[in-house]
N, C-alpha and C. Protein backbone atom coordinates (compact mmCIF):
# COMPACT_ATOMS: atom_id res chain seq x y z
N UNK A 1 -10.66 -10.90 -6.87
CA UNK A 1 -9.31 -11.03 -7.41
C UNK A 1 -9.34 -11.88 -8.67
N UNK A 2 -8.57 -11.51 -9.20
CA UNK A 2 -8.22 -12.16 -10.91
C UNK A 2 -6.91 -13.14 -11.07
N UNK A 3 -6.51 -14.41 -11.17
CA UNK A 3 -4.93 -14.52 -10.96
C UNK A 3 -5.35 -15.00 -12.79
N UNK A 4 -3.69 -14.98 -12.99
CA UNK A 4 -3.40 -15.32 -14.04
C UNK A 4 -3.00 -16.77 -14.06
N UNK A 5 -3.54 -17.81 -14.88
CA UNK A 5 -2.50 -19.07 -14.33
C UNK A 5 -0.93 -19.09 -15.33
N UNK A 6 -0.18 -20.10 -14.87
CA UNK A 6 0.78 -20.14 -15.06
C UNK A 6 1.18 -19.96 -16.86
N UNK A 7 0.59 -20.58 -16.73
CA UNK A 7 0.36 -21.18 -18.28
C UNK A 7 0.46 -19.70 -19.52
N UNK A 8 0.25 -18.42 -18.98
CA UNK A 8 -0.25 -16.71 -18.91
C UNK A 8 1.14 -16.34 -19.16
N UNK A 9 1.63 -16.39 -17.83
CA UNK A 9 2.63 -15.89 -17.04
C UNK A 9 3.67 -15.64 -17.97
N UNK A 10 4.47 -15.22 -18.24
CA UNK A 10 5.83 -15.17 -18.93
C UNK A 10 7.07 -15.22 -17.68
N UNK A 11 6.69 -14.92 -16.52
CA UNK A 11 7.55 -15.71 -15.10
C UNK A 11 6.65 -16.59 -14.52
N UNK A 12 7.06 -17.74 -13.83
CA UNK A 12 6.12 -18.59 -13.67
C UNK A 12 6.51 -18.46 -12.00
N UNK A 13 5.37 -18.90 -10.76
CA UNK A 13 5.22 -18.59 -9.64
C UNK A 13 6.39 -19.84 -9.53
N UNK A 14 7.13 -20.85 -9.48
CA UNK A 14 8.33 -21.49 -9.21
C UNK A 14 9.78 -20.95 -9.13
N UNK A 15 9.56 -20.06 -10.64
CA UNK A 15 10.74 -19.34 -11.36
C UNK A 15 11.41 -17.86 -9.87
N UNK A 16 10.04 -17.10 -9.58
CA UNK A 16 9.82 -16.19 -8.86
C UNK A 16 10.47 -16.83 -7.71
N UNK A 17 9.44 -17.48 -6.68
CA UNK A 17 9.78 -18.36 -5.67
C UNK A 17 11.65 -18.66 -5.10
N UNK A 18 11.74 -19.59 -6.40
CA UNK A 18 13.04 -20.10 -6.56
C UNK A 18 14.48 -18.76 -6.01
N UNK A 19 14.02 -18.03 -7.06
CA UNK A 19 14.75 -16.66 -6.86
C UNK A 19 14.89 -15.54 -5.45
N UNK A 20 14.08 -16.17 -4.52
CA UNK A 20 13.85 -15.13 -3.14
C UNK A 20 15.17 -15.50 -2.17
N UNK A 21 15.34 -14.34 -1.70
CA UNK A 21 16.46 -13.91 -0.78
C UNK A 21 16.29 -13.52 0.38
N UNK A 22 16.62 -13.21 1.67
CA UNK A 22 15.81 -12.55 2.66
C UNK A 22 16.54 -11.53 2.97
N UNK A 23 16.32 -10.12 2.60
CA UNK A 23 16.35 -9.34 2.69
C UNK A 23 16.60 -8.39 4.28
N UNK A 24 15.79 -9.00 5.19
CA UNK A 24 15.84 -8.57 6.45
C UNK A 24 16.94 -9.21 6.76
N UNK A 25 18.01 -10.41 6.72
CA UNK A 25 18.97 -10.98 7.08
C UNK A 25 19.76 -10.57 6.46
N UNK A 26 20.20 -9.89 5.24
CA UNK A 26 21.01 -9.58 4.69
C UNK A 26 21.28 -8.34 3.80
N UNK A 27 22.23 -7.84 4.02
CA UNK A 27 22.39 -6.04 2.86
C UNK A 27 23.63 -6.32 1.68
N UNK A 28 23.74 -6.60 0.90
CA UNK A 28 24.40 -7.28 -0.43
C UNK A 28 25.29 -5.91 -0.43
N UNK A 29 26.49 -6.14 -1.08
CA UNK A 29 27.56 -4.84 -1.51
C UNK A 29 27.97 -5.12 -2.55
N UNK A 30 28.35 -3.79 -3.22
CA UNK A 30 28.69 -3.98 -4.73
C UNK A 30 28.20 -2.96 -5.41
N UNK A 31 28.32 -2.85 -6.43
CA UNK A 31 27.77 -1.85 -7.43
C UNK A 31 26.48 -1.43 -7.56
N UNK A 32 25.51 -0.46 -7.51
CA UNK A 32 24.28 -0.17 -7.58
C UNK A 32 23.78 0.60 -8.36
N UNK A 33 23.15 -0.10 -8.97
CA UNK A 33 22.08 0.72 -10.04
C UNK A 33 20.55 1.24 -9.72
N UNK A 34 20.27 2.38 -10.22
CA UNK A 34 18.51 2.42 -9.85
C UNK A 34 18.01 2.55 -11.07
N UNK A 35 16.53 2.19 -11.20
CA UNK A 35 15.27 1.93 -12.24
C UNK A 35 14.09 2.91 -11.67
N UNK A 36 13.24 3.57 -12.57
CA UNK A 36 12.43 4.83 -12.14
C UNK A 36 11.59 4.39 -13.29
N UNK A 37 10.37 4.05 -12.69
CA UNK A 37 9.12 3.67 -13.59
C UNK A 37 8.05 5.18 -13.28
N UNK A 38 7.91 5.92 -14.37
CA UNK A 38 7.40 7.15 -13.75
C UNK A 38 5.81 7.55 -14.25
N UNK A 39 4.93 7.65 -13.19
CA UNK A 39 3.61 7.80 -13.91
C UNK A 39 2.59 9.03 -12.59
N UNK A 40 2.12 9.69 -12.99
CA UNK A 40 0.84 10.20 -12.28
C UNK A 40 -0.06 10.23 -12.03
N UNK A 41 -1.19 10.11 -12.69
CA UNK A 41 -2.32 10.00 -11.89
C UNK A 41 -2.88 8.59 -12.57
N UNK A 42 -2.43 7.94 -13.56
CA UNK A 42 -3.41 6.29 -13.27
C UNK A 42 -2.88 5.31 -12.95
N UNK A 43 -1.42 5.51 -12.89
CA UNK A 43 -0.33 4.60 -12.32
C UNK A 43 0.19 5.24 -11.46
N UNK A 44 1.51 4.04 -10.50
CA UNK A 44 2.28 4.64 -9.82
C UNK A 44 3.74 4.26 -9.59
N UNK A 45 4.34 5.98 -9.51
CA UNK A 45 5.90 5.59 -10.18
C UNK A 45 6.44 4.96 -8.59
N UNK A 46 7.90 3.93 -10.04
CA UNK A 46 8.35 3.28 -8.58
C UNK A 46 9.78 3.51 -8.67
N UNK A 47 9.97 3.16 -7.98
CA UNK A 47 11.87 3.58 -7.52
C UNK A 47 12.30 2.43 -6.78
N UNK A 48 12.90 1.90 -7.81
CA UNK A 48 14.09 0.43 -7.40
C UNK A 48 15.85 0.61 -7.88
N UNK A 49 16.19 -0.60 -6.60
CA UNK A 49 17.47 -0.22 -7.04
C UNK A 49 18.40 -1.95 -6.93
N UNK A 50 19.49 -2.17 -7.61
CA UNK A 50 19.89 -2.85 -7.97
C UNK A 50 21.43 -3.14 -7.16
N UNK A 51 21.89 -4.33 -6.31
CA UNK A 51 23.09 -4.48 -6.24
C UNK A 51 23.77 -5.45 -6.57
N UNK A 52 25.09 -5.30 -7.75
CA UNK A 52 25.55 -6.35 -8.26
C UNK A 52 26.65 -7.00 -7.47
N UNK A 53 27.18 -8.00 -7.23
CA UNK A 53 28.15 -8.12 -6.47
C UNK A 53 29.36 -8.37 -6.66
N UNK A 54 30.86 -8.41 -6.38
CA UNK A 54 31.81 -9.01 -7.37
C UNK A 54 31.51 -10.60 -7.91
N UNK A 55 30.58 -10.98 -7.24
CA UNK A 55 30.65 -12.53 -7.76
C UNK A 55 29.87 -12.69 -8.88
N UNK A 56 29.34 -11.38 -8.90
CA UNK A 56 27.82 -11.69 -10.72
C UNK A 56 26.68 -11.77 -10.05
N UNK A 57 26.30 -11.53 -8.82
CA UNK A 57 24.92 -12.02 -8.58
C UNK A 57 24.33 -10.41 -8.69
N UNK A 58 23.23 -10.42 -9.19
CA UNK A 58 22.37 -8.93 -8.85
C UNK A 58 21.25 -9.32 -7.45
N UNK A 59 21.40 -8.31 -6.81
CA UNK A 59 20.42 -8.33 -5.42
C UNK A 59 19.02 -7.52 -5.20
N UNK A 60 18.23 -7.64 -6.10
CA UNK A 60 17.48 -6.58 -5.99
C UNK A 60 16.79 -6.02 -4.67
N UNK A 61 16.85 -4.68 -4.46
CA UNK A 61 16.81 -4.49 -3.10
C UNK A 61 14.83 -4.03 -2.93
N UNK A 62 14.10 -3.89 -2.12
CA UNK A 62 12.78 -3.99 -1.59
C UNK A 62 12.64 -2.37 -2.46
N UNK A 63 11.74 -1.89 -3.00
CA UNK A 63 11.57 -0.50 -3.72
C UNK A 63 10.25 0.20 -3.03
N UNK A 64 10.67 1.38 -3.82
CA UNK A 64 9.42 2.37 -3.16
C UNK A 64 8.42 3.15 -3.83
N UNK A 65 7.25 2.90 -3.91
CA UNK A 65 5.98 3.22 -4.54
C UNK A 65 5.45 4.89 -4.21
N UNK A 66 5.09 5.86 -5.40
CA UNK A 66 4.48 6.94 -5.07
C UNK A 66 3.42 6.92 -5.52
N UNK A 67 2.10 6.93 -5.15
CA UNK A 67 1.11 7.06 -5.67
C UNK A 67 0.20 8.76 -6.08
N UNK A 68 0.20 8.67 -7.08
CA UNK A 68 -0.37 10.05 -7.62
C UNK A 68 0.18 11.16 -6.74
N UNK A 69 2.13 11.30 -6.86
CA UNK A 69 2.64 12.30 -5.86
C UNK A 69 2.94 13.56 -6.81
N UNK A 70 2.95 14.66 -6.62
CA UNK A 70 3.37 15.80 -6.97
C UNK A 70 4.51 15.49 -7.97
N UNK A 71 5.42 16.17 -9.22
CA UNK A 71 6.05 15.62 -9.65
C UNK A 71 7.64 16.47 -8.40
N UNK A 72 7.39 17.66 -7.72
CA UNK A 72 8.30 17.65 -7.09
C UNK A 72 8.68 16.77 -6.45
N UNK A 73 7.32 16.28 -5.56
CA UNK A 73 7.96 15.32 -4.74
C UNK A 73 8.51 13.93 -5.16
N UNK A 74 8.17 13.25 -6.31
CA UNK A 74 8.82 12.12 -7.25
C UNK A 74 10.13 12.79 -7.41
N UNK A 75 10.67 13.56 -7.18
CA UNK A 75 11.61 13.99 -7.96
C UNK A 75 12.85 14.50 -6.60
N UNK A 76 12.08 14.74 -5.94
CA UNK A 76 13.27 14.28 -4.18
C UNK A 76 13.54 13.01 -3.79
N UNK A 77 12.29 12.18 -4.16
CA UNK A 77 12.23 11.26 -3.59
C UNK A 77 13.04 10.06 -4.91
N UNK A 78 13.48 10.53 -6.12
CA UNK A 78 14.37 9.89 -7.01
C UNK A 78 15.53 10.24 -7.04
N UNK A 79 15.95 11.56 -6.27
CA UNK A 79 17.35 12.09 -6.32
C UNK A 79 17.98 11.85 -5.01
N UNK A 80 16.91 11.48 -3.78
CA UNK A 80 17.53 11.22 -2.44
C UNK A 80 17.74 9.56 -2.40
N UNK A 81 17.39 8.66 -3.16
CA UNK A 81 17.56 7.52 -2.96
C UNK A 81 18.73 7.52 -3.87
N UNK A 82 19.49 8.02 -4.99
CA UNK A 82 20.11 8.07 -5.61
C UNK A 82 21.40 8.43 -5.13
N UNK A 83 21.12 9.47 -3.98
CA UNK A 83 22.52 9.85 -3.22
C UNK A 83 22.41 8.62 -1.87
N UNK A 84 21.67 8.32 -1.75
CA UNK A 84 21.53 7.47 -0.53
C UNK A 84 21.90 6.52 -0.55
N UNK A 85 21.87 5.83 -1.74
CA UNK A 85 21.93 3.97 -2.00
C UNK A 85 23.70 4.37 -2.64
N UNK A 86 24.03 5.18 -3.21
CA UNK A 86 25.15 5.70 -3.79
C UNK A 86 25.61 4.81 -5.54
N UNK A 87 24.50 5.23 -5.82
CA UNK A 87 23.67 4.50 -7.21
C UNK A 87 25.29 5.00 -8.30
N UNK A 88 25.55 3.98 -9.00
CA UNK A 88 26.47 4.41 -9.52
C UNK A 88 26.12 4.48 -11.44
N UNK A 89 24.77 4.49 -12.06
CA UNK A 89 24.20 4.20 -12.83
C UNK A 89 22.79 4.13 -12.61
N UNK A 90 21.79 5.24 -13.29
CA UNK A 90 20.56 4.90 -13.32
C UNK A 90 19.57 4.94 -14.47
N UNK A 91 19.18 4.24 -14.57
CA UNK A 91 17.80 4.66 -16.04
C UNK A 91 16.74 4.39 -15.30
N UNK A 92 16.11 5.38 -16.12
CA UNK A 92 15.06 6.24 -15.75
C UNK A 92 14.16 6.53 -16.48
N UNK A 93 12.64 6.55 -17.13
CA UNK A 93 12.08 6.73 -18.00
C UNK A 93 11.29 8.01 -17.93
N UNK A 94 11.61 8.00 -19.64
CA UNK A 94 11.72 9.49 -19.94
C UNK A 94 10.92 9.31 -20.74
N UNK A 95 9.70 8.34 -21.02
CA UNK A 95 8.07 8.94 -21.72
C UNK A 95 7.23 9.25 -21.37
N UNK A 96 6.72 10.01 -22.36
CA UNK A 96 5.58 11.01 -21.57
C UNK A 96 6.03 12.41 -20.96
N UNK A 97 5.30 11.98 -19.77
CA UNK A 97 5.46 13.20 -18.48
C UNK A 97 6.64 12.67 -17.65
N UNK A 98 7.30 11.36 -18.20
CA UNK A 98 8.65 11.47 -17.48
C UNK A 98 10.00 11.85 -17.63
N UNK A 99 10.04 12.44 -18.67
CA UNK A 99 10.37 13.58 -19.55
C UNK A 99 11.45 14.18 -18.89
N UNK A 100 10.72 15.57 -18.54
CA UNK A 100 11.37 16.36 -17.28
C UNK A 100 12.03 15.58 -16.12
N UNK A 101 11.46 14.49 -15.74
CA UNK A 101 11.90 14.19 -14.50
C UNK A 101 13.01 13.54 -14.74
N UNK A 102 13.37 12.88 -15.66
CA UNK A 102 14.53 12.19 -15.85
C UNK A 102 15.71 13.31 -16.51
N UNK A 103 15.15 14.24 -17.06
CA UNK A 103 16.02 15.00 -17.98
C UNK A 103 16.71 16.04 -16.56
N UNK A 104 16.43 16.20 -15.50
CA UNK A 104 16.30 17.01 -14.27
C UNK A 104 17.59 16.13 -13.55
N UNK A 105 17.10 14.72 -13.25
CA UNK A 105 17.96 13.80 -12.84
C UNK A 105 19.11 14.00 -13.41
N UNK A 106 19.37 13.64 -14.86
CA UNK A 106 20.69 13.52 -15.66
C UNK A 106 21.31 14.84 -15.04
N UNK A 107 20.56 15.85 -15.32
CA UNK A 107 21.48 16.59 -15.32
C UNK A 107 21.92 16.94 -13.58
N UNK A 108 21.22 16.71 -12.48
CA UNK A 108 21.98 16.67 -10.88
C UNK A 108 22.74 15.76 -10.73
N UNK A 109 23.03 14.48 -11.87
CA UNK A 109 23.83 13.36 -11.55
C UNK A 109 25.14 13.29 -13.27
N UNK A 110 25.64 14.27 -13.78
CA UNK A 110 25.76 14.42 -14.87
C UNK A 110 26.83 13.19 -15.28
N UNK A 111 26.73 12.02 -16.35
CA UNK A 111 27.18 11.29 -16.51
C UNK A 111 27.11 9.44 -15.93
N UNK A 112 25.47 9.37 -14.97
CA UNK A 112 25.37 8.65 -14.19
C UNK A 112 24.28 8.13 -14.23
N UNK A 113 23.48 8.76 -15.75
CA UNK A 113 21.95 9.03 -15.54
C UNK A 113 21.50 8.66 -17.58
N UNK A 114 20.74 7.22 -17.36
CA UNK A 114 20.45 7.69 -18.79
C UNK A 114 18.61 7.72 -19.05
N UNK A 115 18.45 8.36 -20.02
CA UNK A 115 17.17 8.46 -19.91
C UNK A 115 16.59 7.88 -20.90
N UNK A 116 15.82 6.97 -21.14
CA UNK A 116 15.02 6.05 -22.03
C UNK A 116 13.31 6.07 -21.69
N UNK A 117 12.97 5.66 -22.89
CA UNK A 117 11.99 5.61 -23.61
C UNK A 117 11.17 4.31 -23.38
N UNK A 118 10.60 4.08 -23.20
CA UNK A 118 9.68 2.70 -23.29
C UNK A 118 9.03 2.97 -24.71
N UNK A 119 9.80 1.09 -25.23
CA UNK A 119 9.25 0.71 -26.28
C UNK A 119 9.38 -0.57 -26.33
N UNK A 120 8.83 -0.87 -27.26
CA UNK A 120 8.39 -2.72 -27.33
C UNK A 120 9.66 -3.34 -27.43
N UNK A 121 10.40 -2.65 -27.77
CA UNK A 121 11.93 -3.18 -28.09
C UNK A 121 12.73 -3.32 -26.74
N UNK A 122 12.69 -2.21 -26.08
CA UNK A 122 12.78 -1.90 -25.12
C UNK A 122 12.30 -3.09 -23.77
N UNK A 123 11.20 -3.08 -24.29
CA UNK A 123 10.82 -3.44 -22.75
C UNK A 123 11.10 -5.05 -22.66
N UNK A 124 10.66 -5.60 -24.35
CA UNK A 124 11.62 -7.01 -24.21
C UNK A 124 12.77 -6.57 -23.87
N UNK A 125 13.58 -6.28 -24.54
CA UNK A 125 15.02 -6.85 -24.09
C UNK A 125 15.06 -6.66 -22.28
N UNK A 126 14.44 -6.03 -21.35
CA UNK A 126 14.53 -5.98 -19.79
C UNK A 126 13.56 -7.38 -19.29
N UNK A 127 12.70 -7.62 -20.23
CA UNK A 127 11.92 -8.50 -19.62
C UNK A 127 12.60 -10.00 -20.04
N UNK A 128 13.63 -10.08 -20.77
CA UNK A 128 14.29 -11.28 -21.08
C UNK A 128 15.53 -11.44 -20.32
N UNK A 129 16.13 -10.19 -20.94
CA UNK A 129 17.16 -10.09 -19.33
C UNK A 129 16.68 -10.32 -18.37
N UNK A 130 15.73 -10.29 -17.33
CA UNK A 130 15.26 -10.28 -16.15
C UNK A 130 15.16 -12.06 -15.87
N UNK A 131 14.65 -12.40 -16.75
CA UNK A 131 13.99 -13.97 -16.48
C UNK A 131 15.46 -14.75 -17.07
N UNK A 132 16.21 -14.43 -17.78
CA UNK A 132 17.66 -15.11 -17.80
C UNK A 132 18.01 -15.08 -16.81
N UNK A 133 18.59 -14.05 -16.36
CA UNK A 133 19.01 -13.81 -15.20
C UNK A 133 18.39 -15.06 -13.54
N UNK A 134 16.70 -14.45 -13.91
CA UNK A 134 15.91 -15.78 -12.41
C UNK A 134 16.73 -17.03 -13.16
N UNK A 135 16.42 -17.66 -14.24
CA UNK A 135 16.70 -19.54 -14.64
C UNK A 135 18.19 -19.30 -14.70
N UNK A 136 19.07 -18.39 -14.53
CA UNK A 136 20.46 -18.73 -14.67
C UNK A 136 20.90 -18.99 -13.06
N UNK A 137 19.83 -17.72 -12.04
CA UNK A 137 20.35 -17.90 -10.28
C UNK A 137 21.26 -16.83 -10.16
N UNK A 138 21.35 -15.80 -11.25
CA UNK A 138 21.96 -14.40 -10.96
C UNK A 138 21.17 -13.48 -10.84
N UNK A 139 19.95 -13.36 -10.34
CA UNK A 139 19.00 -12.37 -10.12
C UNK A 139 18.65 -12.53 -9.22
N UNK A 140 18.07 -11.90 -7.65
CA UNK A 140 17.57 -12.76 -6.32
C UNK A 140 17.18 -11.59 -6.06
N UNK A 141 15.68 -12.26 -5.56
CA UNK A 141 14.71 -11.01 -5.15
C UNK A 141 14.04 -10.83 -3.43
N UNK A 142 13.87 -10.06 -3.18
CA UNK A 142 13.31 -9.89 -1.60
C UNK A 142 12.40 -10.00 -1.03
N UNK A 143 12.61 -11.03 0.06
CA UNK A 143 11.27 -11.49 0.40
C UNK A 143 10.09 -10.84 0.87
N UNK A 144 10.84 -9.19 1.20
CA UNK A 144 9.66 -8.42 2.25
C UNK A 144 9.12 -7.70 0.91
N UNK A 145 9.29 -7.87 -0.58
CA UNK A 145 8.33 -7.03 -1.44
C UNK A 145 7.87 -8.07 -2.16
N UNK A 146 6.23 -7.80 -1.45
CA UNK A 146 4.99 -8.50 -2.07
C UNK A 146 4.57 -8.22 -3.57
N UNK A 147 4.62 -6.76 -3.47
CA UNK A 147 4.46 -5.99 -4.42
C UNK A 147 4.98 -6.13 -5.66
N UNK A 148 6.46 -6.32 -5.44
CA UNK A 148 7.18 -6.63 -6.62
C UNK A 148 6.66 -7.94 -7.27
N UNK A 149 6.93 -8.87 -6.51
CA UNK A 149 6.89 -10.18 -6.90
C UNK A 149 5.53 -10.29 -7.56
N UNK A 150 4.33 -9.72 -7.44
CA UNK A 150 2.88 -9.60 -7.78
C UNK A 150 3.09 -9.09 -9.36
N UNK A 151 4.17 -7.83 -9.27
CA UNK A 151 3.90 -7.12 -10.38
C UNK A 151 5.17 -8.33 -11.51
N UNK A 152 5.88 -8.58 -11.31
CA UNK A 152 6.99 -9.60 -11.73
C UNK A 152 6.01 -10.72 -12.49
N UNK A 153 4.63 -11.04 -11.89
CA UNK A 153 4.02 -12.39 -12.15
C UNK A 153 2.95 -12.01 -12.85
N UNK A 154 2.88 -10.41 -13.05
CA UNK A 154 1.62 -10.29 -14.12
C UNK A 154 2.00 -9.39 -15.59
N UNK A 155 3.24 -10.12 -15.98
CA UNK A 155 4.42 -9.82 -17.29
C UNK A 155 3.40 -11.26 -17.65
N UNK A 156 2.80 -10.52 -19.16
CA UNK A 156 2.46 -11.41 -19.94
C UNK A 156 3.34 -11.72 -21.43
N UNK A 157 2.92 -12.49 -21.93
CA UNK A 157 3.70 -12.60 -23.61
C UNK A 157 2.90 -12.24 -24.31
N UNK A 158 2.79 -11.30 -25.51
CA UNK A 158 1.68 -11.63 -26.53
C UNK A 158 2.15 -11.73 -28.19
N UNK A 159 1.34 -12.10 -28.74
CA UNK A 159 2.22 -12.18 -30.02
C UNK A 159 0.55 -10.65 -31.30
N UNK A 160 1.25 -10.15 -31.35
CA UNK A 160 0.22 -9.28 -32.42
C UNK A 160 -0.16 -9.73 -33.69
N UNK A 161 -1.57 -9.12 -34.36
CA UNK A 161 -1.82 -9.73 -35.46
C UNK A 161 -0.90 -9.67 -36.61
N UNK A 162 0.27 -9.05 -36.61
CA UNK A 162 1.09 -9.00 -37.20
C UNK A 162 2.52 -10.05 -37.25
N UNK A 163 2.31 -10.54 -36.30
CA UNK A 163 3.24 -11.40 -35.85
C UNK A 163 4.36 -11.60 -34.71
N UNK A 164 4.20 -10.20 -34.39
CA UNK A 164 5.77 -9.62 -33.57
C UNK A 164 5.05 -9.86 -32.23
N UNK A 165 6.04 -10.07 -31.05
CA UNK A 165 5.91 -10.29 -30.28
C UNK A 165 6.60 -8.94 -29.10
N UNK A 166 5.67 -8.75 -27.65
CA UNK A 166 5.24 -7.99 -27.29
C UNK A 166 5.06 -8.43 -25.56
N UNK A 167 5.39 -7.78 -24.79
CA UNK A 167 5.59 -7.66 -23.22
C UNK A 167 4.99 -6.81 -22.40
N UNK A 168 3.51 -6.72 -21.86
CA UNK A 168 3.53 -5.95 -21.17
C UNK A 168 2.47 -6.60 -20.18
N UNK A 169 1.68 -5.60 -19.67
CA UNK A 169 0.90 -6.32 -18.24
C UNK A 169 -0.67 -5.68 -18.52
N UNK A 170 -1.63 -5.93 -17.89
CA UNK A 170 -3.35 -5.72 -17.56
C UNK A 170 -3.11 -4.14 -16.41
N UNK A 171 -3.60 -3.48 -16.87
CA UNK A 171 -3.81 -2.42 -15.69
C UNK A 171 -4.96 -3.00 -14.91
N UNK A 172 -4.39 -2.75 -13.59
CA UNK A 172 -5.66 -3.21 -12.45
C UNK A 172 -5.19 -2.22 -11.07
N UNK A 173 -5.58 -3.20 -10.38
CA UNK A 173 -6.12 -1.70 -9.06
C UNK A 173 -4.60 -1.59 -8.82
N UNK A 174 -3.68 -2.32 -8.90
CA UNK A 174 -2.36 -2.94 -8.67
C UNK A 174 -1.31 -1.95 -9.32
N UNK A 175 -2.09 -1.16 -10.87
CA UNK A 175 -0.98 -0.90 -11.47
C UNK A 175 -1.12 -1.18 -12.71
N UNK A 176 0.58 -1.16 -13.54
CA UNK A 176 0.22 -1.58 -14.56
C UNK A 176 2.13 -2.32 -14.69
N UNK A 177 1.98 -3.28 -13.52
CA UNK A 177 3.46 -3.99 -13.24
C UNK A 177 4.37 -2.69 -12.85
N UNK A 178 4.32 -1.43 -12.18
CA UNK A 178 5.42 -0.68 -12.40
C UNK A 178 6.11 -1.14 -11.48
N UNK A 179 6.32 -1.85 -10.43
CA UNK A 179 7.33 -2.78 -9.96
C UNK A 179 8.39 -2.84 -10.16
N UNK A 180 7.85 -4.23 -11.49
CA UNK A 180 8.69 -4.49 -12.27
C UNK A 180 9.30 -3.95 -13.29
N UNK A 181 8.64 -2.63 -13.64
CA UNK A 181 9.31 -2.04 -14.93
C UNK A 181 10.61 -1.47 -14.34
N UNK A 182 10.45 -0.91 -13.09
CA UNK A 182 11.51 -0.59 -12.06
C UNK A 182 12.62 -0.83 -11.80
N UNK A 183 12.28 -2.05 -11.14
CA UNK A 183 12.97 -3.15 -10.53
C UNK A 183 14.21 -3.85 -12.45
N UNK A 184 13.44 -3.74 -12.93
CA UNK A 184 13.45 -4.63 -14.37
C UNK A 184 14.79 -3.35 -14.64
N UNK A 185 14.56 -2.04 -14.77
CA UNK A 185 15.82 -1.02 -14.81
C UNK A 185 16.55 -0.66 -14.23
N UNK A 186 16.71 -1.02 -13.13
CA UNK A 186 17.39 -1.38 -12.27
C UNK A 186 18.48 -2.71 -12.54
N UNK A 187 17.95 -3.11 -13.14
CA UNK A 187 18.98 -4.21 -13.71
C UNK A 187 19.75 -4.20 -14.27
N UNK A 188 18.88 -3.74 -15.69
CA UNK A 188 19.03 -3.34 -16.49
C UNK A 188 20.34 -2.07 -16.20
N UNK A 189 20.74 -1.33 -15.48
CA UNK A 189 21.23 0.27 -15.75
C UNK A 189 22.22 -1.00 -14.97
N UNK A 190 22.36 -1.64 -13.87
CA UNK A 190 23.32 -2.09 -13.31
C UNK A 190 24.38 -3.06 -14.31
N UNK A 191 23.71 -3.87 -15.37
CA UNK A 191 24.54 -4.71 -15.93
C UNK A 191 25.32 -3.65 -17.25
N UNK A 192 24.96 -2.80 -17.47
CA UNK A 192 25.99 -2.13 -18.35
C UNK A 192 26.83 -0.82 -17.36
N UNK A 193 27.60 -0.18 -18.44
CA UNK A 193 28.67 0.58 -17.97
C UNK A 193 28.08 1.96 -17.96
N UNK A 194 29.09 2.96 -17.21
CA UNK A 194 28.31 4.11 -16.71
C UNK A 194 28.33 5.04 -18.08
N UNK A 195 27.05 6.21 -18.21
CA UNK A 195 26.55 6.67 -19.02
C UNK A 195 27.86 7.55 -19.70
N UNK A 196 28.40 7.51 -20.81
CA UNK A 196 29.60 8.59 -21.02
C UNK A 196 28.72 9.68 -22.02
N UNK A 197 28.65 11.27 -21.34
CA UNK A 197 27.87 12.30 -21.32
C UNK A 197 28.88 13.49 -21.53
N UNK A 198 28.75 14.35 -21.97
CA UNK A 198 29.24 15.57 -22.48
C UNK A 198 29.30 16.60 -20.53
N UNK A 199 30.19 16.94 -20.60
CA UNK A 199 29.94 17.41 -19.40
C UNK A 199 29.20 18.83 -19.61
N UNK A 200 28.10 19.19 -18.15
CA UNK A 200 27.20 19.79 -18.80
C UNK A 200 27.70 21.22 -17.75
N UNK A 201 26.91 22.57 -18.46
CA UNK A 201 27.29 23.75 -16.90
C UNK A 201 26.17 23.33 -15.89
N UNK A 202 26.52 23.81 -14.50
CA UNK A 202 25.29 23.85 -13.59
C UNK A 202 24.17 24.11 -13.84
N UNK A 203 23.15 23.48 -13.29
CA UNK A 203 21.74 23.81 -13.88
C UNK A 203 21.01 24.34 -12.38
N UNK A 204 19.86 24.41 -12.35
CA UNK A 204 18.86 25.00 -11.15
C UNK A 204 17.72 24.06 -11.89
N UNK A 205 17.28 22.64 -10.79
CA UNK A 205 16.08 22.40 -11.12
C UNK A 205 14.94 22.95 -10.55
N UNK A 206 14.40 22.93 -11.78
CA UNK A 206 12.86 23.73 -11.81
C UNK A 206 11.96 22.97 -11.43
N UNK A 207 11.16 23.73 -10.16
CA UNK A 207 10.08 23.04 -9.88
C UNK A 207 8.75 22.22 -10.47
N UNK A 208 8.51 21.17 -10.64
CA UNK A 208 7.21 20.84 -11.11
C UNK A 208 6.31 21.01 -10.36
């Protein structure tokens, strides 16, 4: 094993800590958002979801990992948690090969669903939101995901030879944080307002 020390970290193991909730004692109500970190065969996509409450607190709820799954089956398994949790807002990433899968989503959820891009711009502004949120005590995370909290603590900072500064994580056997990229849009889709979309005709999704 490899840890990062603190000093690395752009969340620090206190910050994390501080922020835990117990999850098995409690089911939070309120508004829900989901986050869809989507990858195939060297990563693995994750599916988190978000509950805000009337008081401002976000609850992030325990998420669910596919490892190198079919893209059908990523794609039941993003539209049944979506009707299940009764997600009222989701982003979803739509680079790459996640493309289709999010563009599939929008359109079974039309107006509820936005689809983004990972970019450096991007992924700061979720990874700053996220850690405002832990040092403010409006973000609280669950104690039964190890996983998360692992991928949450291996968000590094870097600054490029250019100067600009830059957020992402080490691929290891672990991943490459999709956790948190998840969990992180999930937040993210929960603290803004729902997607306003052109209403679309019925579609038939196509199998991947």
């Amino acid at each position: 094993c490899r840890f990062l020390s603190d000093a690395l970290r752009y969340f620090t193991t206190e910050l994390i800590r501080g922020a835990l909730y117990d999850d098995s004692a409690m089911t939070p109500t309120g508004q829900v958002g989901m986050g869809v970190d989507i990858a195939r065969r060297r990563d693995r996509t994750a599916i988190y979801t978000a509950v805000k409450t009337q008081g401002g607190a976000i609850y992030v709820r325990p998420g669910q990992t596919l490892d190198r799954q079919p893209f059908d089956v990523q794609f039941a398994a993003m539209d049944g948690t979506f009707d299940r949790v009764g997600a009222t807002r989701a982003c979803v990433d739509a680079t790459g090969m996640g493309a289709p899968l999010a563009e599939g989503l929008a359109k079974r959820h039309p107006g509820r669903v936005e689809e983004l891009t990972f970019s450096a711009g991007l992924k700061e502004e979720i990874v700053i939101e996220f850690r405002k949120g832990l040092e403010q005590g409006t973000i609280r995370l669950p104690t039964g995901d190890d996983a998360m909290r692992r991928a949450i603590g291996s968000i590094r900072k870097f600054e490029t030879t250019g100067g600009h500064i830059r957020f992402d994580a080490d691929h290891d056997e672990n991943g490459h944080a999709d956790e948190f990229w998840a969990a992180g849009l999930a937040v993210y889709a929960v603290n803004r307002p729902a997607v306003v979309q052109p209403a679309r005709a019925p579609v038939q999704i196509a199998r991947f």
